[in-house]
Protein backbone atom coordinates (compact mmCIF):
# COMPACT_ATOMS: atom_id res chain seq x y z
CA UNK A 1 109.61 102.15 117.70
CA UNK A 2 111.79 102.01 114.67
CA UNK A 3 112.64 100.06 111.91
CA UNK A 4 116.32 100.77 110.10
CA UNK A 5 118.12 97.30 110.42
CA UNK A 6 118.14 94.83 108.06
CA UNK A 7 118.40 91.11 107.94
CA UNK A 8 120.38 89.19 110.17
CA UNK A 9 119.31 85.83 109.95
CA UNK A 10 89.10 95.28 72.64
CA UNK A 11 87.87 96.33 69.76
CA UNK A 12 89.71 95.01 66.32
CA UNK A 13 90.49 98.28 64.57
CA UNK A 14 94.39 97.85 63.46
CA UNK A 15 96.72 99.72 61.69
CA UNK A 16 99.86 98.33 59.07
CA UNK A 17 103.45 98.41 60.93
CA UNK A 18 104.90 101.42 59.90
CA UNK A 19 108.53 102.53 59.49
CA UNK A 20 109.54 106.54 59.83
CA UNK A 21 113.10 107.86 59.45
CA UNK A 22 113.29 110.84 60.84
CA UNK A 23 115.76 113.52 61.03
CA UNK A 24 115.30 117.01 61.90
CA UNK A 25 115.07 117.64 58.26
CA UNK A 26 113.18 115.33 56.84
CA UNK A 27 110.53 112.24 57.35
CA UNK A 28 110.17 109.10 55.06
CA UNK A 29 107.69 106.21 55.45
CA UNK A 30 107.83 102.98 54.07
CA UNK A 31 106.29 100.09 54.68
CA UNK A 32 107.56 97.29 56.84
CA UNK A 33 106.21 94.55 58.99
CA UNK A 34 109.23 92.85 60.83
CA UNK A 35 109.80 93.45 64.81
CA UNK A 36 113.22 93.69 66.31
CA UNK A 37 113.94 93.26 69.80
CA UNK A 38 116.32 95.70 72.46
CA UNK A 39 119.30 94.06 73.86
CA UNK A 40 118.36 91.09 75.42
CA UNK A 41 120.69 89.57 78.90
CA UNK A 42 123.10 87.75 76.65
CA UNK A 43 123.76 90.89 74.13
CA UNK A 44 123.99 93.38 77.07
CA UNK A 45 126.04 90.93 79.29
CA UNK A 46 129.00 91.14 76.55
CA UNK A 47 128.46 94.59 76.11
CA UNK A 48 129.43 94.84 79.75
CA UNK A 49 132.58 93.13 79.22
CA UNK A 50 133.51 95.40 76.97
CA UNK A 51 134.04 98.05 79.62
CA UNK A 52 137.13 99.44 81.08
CA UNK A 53 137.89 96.98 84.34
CA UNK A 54 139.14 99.33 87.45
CA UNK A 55 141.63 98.32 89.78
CA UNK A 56 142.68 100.78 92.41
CA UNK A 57 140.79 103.37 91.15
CA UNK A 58 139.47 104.74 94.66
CA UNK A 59 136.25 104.09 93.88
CA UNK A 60 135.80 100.60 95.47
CA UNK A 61 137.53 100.06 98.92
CA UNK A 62 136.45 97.21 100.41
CA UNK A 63 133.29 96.16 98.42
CA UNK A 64 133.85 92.63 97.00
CA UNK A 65 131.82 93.47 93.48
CA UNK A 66 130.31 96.91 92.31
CA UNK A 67 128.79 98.62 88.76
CA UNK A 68 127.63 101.28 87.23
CA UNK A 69 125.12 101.75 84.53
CA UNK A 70 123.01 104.38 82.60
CA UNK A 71 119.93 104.06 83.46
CA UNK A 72 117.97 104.02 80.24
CA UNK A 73 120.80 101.95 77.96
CA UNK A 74 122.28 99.66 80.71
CA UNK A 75 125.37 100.64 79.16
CA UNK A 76 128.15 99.82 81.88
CA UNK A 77 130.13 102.96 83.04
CA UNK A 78 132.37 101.03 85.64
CA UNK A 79 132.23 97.69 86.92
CA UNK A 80 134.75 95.33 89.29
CA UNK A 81 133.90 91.56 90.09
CA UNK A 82 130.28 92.56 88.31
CA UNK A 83 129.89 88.90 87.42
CA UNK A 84 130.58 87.10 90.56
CA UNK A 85 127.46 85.92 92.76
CA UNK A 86 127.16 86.89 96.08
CA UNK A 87 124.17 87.32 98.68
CA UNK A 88 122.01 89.68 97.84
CA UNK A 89 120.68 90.39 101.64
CA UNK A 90 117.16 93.16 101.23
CA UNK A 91 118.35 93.88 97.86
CA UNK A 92 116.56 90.88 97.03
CA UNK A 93 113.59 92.44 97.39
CA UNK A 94 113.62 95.09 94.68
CA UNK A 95 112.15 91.66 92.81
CA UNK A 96 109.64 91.53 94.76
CA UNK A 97 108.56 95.39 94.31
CA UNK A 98 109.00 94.72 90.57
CA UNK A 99 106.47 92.28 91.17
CA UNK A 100 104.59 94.00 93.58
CA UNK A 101 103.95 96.56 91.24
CA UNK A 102 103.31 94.60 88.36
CA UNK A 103 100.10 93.44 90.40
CA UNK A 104 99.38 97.03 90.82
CA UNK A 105 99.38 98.04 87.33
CA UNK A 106 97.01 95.14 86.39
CA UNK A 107 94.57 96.31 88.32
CA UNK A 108 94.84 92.99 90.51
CA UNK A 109 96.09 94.98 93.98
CA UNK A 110 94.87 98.58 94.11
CA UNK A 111 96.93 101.03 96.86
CA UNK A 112 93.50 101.42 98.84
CA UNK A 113 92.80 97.43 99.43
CA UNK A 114 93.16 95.95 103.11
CA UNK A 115 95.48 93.21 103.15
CA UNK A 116 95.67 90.64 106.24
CA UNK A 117 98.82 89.65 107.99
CA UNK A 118 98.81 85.97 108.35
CA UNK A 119 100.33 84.20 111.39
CA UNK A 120 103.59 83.49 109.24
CA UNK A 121 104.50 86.82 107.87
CA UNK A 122 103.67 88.16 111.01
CA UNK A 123 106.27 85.65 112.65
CA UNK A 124 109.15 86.96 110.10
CA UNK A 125 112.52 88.29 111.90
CA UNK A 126 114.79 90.63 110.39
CA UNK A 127 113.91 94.10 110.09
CA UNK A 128 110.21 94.40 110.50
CA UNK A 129 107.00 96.70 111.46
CA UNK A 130 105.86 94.16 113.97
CA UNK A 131 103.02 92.95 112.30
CA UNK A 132 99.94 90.84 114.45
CA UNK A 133 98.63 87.64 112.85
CA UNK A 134 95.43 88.66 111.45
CA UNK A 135 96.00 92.75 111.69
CA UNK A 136 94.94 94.79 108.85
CA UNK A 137 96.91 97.49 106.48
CA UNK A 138 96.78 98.84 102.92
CA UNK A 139 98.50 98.37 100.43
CA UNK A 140 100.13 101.85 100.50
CA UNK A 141 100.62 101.27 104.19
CA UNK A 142 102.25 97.71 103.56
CA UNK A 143 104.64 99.06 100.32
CA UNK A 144 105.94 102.26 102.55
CA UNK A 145 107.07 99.38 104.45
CA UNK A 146 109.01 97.30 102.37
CA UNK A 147 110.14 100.34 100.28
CA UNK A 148 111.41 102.52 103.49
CA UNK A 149 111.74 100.01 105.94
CA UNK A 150 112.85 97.25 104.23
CA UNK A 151 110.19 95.33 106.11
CA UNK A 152 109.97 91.80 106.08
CA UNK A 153 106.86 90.83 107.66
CA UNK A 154 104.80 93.60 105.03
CA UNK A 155 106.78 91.67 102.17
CA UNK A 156 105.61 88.79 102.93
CA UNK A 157 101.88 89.97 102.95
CA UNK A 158 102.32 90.68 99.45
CA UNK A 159 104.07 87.39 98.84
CA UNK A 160 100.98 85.64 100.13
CA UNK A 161 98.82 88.05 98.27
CA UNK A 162 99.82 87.90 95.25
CA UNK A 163 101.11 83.46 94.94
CA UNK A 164 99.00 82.19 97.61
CA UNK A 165 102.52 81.46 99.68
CA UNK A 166 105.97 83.12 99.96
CA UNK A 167 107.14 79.38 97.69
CA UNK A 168 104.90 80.08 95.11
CA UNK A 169 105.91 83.86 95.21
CA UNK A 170 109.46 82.74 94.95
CA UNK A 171 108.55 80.44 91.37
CA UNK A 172 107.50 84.12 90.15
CA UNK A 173 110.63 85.86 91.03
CA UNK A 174 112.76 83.27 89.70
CA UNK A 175 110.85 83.12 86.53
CA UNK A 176 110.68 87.45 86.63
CA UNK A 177 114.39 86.61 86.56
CA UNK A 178 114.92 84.65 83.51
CA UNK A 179 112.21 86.83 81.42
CA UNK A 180 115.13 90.01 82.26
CA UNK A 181 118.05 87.73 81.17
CA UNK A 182 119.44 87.18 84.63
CA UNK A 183 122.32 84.55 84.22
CA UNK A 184 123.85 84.83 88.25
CA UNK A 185 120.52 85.25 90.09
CA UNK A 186 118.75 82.50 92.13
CA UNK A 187 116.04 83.12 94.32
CA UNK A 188 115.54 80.65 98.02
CA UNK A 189 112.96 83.41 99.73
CA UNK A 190 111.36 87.01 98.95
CA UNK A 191 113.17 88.82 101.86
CA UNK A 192 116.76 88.05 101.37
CA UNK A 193 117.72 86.04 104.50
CA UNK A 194 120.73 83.97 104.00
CA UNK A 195 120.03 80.50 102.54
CA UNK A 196 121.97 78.19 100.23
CA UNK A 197 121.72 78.41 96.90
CA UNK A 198 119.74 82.23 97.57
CA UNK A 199 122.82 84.78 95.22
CA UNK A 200 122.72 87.29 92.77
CA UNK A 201 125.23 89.72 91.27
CA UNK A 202 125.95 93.42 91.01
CA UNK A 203 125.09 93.14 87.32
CA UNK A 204 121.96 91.34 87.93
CA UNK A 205 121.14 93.82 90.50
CA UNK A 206 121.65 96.42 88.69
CA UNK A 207 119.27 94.96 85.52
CA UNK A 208 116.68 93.97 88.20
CA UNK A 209 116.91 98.07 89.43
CA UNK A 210 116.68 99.37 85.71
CA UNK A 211 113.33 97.44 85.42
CA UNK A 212 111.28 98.44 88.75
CA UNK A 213 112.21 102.11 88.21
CA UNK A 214 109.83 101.50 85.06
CA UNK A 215 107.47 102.17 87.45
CA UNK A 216 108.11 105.43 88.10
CA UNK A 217 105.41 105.35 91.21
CA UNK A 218 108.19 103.41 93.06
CA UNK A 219 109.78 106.74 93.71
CA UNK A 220 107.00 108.32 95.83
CA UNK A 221 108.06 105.58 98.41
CA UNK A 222 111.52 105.12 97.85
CA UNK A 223 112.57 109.00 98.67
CA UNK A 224 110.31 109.19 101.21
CA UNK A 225 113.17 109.58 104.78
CA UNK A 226 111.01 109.20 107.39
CA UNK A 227 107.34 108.47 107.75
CA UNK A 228 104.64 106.92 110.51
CA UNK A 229 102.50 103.54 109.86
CA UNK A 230 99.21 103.43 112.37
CA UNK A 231 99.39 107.03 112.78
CA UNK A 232 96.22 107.07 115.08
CA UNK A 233 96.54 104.27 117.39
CA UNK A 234 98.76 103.93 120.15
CA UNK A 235 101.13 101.14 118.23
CA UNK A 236 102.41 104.41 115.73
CA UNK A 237 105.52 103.27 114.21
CA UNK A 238 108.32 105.36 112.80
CA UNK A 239 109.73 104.14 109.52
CA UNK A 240 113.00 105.83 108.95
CA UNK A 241 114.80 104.87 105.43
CA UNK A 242 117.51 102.11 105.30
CA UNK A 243 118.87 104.31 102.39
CA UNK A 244 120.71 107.19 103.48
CA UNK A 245 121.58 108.83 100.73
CA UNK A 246 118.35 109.90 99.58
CA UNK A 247 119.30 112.17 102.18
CA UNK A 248 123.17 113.06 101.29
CA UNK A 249 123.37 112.49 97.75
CA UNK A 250 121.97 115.46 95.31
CA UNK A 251 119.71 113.92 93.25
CA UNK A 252 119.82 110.34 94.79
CA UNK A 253 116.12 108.56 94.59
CA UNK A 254 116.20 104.86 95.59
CA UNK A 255 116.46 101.97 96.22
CA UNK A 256 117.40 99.48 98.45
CA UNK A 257 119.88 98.40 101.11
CA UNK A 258 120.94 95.23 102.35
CA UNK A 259 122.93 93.48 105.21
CA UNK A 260 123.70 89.47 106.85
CA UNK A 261 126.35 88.29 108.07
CA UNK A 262 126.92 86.45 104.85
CA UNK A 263 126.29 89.21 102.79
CA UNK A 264 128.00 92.29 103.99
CA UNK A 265 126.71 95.77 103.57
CA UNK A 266 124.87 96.39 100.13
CA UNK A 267 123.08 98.95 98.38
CA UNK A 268 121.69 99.21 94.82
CA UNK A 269 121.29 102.97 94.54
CA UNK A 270 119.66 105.58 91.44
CA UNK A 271 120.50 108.81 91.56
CA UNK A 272 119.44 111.54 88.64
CA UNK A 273 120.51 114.71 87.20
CA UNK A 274 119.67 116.78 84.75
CA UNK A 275 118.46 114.08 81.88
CA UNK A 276 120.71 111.33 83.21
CA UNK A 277 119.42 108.57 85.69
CA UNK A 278 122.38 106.37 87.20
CA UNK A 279 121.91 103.12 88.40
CA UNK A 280 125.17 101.69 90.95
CA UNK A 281 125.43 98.63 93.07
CA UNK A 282 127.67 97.96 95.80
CA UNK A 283 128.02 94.16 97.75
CA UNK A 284 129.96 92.97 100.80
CA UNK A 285 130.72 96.26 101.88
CA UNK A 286 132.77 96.19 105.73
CA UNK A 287 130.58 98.84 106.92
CA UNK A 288 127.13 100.65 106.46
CA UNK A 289 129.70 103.53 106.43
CA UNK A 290 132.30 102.55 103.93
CA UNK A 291 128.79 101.26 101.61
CA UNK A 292 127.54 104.69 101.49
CA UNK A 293 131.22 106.19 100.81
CA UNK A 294 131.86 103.67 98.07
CA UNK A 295 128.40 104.67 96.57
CA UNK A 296 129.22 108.40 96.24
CA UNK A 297 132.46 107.87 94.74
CA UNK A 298 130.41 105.71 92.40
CA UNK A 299 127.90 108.05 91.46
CA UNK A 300 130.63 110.46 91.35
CA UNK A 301 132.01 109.48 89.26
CA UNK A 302 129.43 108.39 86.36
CA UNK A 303 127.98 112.28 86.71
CA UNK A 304 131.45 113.71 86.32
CA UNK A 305 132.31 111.41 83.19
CA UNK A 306 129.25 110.91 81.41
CA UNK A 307 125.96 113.07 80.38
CA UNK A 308 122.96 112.60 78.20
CA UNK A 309 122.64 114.18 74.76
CA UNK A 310 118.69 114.21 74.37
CA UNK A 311 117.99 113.73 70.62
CA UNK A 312 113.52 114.07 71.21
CA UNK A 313 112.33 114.79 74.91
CA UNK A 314 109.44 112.59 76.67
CA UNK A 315 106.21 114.00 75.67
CA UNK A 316 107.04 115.83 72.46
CA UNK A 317 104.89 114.69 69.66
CA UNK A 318 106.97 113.10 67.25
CA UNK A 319 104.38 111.97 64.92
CA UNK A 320 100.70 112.22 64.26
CA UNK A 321 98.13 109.14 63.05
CA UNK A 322 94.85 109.44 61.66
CA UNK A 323 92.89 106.61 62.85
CA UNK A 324 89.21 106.65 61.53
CA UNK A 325 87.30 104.74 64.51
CA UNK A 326 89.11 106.77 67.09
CA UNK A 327 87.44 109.05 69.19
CA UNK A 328 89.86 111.30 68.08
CA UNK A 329 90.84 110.54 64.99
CA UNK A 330 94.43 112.28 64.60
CA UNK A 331 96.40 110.32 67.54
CA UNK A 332 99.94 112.32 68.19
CA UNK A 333 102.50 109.72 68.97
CA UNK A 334 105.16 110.71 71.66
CA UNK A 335 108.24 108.65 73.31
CA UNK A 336 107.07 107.44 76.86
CA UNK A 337 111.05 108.45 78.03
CA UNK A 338 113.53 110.75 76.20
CA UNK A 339 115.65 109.39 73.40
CA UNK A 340 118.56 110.10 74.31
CA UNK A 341 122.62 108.46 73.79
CA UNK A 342 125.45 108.84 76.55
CA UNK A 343 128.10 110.36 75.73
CA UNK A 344 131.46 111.57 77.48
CA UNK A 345 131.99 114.47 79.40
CA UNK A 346 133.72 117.26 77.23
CA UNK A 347 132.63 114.88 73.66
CA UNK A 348 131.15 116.36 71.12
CA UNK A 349 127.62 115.91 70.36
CA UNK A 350 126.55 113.13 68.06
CA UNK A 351 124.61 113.58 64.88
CA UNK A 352 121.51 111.62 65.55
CA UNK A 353 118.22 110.57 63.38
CA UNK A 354 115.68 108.81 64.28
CA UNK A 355 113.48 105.67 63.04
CA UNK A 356 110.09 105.10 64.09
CA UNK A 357 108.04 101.58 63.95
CA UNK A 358 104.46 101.27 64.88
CA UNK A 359 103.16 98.24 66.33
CA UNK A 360 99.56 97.45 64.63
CA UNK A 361 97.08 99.40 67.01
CA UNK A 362 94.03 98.73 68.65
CA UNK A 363 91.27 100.79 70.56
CA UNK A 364 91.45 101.82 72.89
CA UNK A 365 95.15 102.84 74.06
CA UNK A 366 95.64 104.17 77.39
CA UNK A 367 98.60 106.96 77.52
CA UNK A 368 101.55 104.87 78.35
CA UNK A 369 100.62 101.79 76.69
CA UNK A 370 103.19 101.26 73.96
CA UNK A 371 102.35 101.39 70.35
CA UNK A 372 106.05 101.45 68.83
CA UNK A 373 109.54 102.34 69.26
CA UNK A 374 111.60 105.21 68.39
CA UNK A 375 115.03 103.97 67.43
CA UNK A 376 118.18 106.25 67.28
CA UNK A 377 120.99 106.26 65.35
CA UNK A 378 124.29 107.34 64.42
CA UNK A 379 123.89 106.93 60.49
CA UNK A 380 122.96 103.16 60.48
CA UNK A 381 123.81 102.08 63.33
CA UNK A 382 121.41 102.06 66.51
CA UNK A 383 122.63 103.68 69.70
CA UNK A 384 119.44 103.33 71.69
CA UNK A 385 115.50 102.96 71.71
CA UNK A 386 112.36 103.38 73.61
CA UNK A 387 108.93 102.60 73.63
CA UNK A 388 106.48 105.42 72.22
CA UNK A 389 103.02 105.86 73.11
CA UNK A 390 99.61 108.27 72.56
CA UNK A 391 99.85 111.45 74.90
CA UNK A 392 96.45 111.11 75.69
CA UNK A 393 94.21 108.07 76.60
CA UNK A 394 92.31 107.01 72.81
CA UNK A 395 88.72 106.06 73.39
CA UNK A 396 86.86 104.27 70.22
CA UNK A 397 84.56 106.57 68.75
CA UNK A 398 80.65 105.55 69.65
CA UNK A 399 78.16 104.52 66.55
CA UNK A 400 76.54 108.04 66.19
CA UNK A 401 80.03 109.36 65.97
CA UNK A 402 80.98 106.93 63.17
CA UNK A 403 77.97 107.25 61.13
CA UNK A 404 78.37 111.25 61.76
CA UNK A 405 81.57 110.82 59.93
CA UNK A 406 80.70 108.25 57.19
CA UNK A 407 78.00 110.70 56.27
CA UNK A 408 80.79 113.56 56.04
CA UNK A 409 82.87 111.78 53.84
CA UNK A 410 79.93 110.96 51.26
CA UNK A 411 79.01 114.52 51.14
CA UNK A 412 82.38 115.40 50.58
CA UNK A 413 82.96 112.45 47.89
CA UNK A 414 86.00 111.16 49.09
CA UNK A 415 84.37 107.36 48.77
């Protein structure tokens, strides 16, 4: 059997805020306690407008809405009817991955656990793995499912899982959706059937995408092509990807088709290459065909006219902290993704600095947990940000190691 259609129907030790310009050059520190927030929907919804509109550009054909954004900015590289609301078919459930995998990082669903099919996810239609009321899977199992297959039934599961009912489940997605900014998104059900009142659009889409690849474990699902579910019993199913051009497209990595009746052929699609990841979105496409055409010429088209200039690369230590009840006391402070600003194809490079704020910290920090942000600029004026974090997980130091040290610095009469 096969599945490739798809829907048819603490401790208290803290340190001061901290501000660091930083140039190649030189570093400065003063002292500063404010917090500023990134671009929030409103701010990066008239950024969008601000792009160059394309009619009859060759790039969409028969698609009723499509865009095009940089992955790390959201900055808008091409858009056409972004705005307008349409069904969202499967795509609908890259929300529910995003929540999915929110669960995951809490430590509230681990990829190990045994879920149960209940007698209503396992009654789903659409594109499906067949599930039996009551039959067991894992959590790895059950996300292959949804990621590859597009599944409905396993999507439910998780619904149930995670909200108690696929309702409940919705109130989260809809709520996911205002917390990203999302002004043309409404949420009916977690699969994407058609239902009134159940619409997103390209530019939503393409926010919702920019979050779940966050979670950069979503891409040891979504690239997988083909794979088998109950490999040894004698009900082995064989997943094969909705997404084809994880297959065609160099450097393609995700994410998620979508088809009704209502909606057309959809995709929302990441590619990346080199230091640049590319986020595009295509709805109401005539064809599977035609959707997967319009998608290259999308992707196309942002690799030939853009690319990254990376001003500090993820990992590298941009700063180092001495923090005295730290199992280590010198933390080194690195960006969890590279700072980087798009720029033009054949455009000079930009002469970038780079300002640092440090949230107040507290033991311990796990690597990834953020602890700041890492702001760049073009003289004063921000071009991007992102988070910053410790490259290694920070323990607080035990009481033998604390009174070691105390008794260190009164021998050495710096009290």
């Amino acid at each position: 059997m096969t599945v490739n259609a798809e829907n048819n129907l603490t401790t208290n030790e803290t340190t001061t805020t901290s501000e660091v310009t930083t140039t190649k050059e030189n570093t400065t520190t003063n002292s500063d306690t404010s917090n500023e927030s990134t671009c929030t929907g409103e701010e990066c919804t008239d950024a969008s407008k601000n792009s160059e509109e394309k009619e009859n550009d060759g790039i969409l054909t028969d698609g009723k809405s499509a865009i095009l954004i940089e992955g790390s900015t959201g900055e808008v590289l091409y858009e056409k009817n972004a705005h307008d609301r349409y069904a969202p078919a499967s795509m609908t459930k890259i929300m529910s991955m995003i929540l999915i995998m929110e669960e995951i990082e809490k430590g509230n669903l681990k990829w190990n656990d045994t879920l149960v099919a209940s007698t209503n996810a396992a009654s789903m239609g659409g594109s499906q793995i067949f599930l039996q009321a009551n039959e067991k899977m894992s959590v790895k199992d059950l996300f292959k499912a949804v990621a590859i297959g597009s599944a409905n039934d396993a999507t439910i599961v998780f619904a149930e899982k995670i909200a108690g009912t696929e309702d409940k489940f919705v109130e989260k997605m809809n709520k996911k959706a205002k917390e990203l900014g999302l002004k043309d998104t409404n949420f009916k059900n977690a699969v994407g059937l058609d239902e009134a009142n159940h619409y997103s659009s390209a530019y939503d889409m393409a926010l919702m995408a920019q979050e779940l690849v966050k979670h950069e474990k979503i891409f040891e699902y979504t690239t997988i092509y083909e794979d088998y579910l109950r490999q040894d019993t004698d009900n082995k199913f064989w997943l094969v990807n909705t997404n084809k051009l994880i297959k065609t497209y160099e450097g393609a990595d995700g994410l998620k088709t979508g088809y009704t009746k209502e909606a057309g052929y959809c995709l929302t699609a990441t590619a990346k290459k080199d230091s640049m990841r590319i986020i595009g979105v295509i709805m109401g496409a005539e064809t599977s065909k035609s959707r997967n055409e319009q998608m290259t010429n999308l992707l196309d088209f942002g690799f030939n006219s853009y690319k990254m200039q990376v001003e500090v690369e993820k990992g590298e230590v941009v700063s180092r902290k001495k923090l005295n009840k730290a199992q280590d006391e010198v933390i080194e402070i690195t960006p969890i993704n590279d700072a980087s600003v798009l720029i033009k194809t054949g455009e000079d490079e930009k002469n970038l600095n780079y300002e640092m704020k440090l949230d107040k910290i507290k033991l311990p920090i796990k690597k990834g947990d953020k602890i700041g942000v890492l702001k760049l600029k073009e003289g004063n004026k921000v071009l991007n940000e992102t988070a910053l974090t410790v490259n290694k997980t920070i323990k607080k130091a035990n009481i033998l190691e604390l009174y070691k040290r105390s008794i260190k610095t009164i021998l050495s009469g710096n009290i």
